[in-house]
Protein backbone atom coordinates (compact mmCIF):
# COMPACT_ATOMS: atom_id res chain seq x y z
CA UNK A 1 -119.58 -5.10 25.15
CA UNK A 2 -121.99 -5.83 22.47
CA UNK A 3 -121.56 -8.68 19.71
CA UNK A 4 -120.28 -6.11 16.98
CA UNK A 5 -117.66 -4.94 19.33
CA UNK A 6 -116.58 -8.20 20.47
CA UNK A 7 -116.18 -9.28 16.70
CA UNK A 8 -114.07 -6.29 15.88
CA UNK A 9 -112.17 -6.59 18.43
CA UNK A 10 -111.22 -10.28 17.46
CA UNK A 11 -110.91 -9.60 13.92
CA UNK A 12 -108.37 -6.84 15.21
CA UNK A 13 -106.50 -9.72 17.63
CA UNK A 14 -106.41 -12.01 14.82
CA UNK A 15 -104.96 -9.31 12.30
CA UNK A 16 -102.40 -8.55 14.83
CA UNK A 17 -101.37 -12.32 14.94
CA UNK A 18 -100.88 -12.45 11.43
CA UNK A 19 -98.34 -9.65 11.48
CA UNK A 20 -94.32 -10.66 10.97
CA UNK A 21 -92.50 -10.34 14.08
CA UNK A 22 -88.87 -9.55 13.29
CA UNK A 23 -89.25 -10.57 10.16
CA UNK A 24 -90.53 -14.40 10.93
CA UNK A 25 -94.58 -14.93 10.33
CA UNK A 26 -96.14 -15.60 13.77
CA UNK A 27 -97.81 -19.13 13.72
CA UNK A 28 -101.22 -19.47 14.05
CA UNK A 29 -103.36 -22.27 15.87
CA UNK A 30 -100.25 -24.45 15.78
CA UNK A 31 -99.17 -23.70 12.72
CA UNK A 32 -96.09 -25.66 11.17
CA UNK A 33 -93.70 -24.11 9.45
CA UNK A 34 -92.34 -24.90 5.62
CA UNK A 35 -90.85 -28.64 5.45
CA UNK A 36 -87.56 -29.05 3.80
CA UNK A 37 -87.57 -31.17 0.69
CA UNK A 38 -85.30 -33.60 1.53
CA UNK A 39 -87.30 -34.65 4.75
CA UNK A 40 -90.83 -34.53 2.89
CA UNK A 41 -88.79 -37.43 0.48
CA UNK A 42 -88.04 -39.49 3.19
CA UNK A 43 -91.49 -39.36 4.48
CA UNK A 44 -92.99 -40.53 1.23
CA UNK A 45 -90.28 -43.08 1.08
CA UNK A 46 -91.56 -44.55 4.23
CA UNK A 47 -95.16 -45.26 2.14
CA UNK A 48 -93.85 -46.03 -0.80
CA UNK A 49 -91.94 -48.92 1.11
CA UNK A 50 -94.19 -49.75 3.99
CA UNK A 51 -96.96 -49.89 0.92
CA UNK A 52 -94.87 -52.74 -1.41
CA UNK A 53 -93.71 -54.69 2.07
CA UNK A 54 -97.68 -54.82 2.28
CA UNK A 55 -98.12 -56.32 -1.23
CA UNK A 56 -99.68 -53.22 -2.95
CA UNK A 57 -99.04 -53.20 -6.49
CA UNK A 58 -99.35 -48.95 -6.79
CA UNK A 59 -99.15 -46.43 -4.31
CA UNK A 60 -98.53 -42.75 -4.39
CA UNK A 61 -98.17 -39.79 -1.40
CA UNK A 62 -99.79 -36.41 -1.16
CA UNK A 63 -98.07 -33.94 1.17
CA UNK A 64 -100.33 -31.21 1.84
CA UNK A 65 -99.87 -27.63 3.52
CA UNK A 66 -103.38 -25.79 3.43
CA UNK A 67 -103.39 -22.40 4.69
CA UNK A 68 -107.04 -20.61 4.45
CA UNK A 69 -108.41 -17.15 5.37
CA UNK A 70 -111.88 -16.35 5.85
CA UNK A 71 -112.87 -12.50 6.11
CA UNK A 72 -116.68 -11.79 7.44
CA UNK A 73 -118.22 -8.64 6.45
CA UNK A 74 -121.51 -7.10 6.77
CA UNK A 75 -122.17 -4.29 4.78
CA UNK A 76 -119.07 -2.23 4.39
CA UNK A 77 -117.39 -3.15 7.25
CA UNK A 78 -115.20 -5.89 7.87
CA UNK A 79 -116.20 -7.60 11.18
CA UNK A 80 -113.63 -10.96 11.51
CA UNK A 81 -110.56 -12.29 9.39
CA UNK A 82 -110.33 -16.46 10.47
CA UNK A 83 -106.88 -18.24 9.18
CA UNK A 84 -106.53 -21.78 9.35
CA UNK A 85 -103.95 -23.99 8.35
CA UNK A 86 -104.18 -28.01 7.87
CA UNK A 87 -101.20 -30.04 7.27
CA UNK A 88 -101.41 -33.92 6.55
CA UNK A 89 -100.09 -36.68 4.38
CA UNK A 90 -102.70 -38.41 2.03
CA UNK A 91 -102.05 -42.12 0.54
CA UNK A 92 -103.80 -44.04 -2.17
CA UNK A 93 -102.72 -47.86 -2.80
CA UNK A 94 -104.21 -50.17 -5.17
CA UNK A 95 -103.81 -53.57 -4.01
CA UNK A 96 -105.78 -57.23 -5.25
CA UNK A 97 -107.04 -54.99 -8.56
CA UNK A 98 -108.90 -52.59 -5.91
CA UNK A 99 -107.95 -48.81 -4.13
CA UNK A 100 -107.67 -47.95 -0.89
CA UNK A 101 -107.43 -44.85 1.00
CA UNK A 102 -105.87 -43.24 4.58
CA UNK A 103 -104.86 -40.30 5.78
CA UNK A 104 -103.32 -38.55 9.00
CA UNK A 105 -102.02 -35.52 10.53
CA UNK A 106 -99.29 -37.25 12.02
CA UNK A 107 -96.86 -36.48 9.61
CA UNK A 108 -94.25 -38.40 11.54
CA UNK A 109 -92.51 -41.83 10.06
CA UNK A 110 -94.39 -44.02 12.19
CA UNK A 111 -97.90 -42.08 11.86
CA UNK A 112 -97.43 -42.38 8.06
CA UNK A 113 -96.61 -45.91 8.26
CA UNK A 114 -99.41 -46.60 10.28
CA UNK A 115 -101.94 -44.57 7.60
CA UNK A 116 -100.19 -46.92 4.74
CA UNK A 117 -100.80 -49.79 6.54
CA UNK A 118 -104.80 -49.26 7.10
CA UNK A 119 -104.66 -47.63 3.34
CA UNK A 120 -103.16 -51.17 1.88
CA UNK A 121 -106.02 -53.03 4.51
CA UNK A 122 -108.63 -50.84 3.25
CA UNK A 123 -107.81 -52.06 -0.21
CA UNK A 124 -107.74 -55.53 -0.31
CA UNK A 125 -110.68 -55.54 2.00
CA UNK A 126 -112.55 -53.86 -0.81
């Protein structure tokens, strides 16, 4: 098997990934699936709190869901479709006059507490 084969050949295992299976999107490379509103709110509750307890004077939550696709061709042909997917929680803070940043994938109550906590360090280290 030569490269061109190998690379259609994944493009083709990929494609077959992406297909619905009874109706339900198979995920890929660990894909989540969507997060109910009500839970995504409690999340950014936990910064919002966890960043005041720490003395920040502003703070605000991004709850991000990327999904990307990446098709490779050469010449007319189509020789690999990539899909990724990142999911995270991003927090800004301003504390002492200055901003601070953090982010993680662990999109748990504790892992977002944790991100706060360096996010609110990070600022009044600054």
């Amino acid at each position: 098997m030569d490269r061109r084969e190998f690379l259609q050949l994944g493009g083709v295992g990929v494609g077959v990934l992406a297909v619905p299976i009874l109706g339900r999107p198979v995920p890929l490379l660990g894909a989540t699936g969507p997060v109910p509103t009500a839970d995504k709110k409690a999340l950014a509750n936990v910064a919002l709190n966890t960043a005041r307890m720490k003395g920040a004077s502003y703070a605000d939550v991004r709850i991000g869901r990327y999904l990307n696709q990446f098709i490779v061709t050469r010449e007319d042909k189509v020789q690999n479709i990539v899909n990724t997917e990142s999911y995270g929680v991003g927090i800004r803070v301003i504390a002492n006059g200055t901003w601070g940043f953090a982010s993680t994938n662990d999109v748990t109550a504790d892992g977002i507490q944790k991100a706060t906590q360096n996010a609110v360090a990070n600022a009044k280290a600054n």
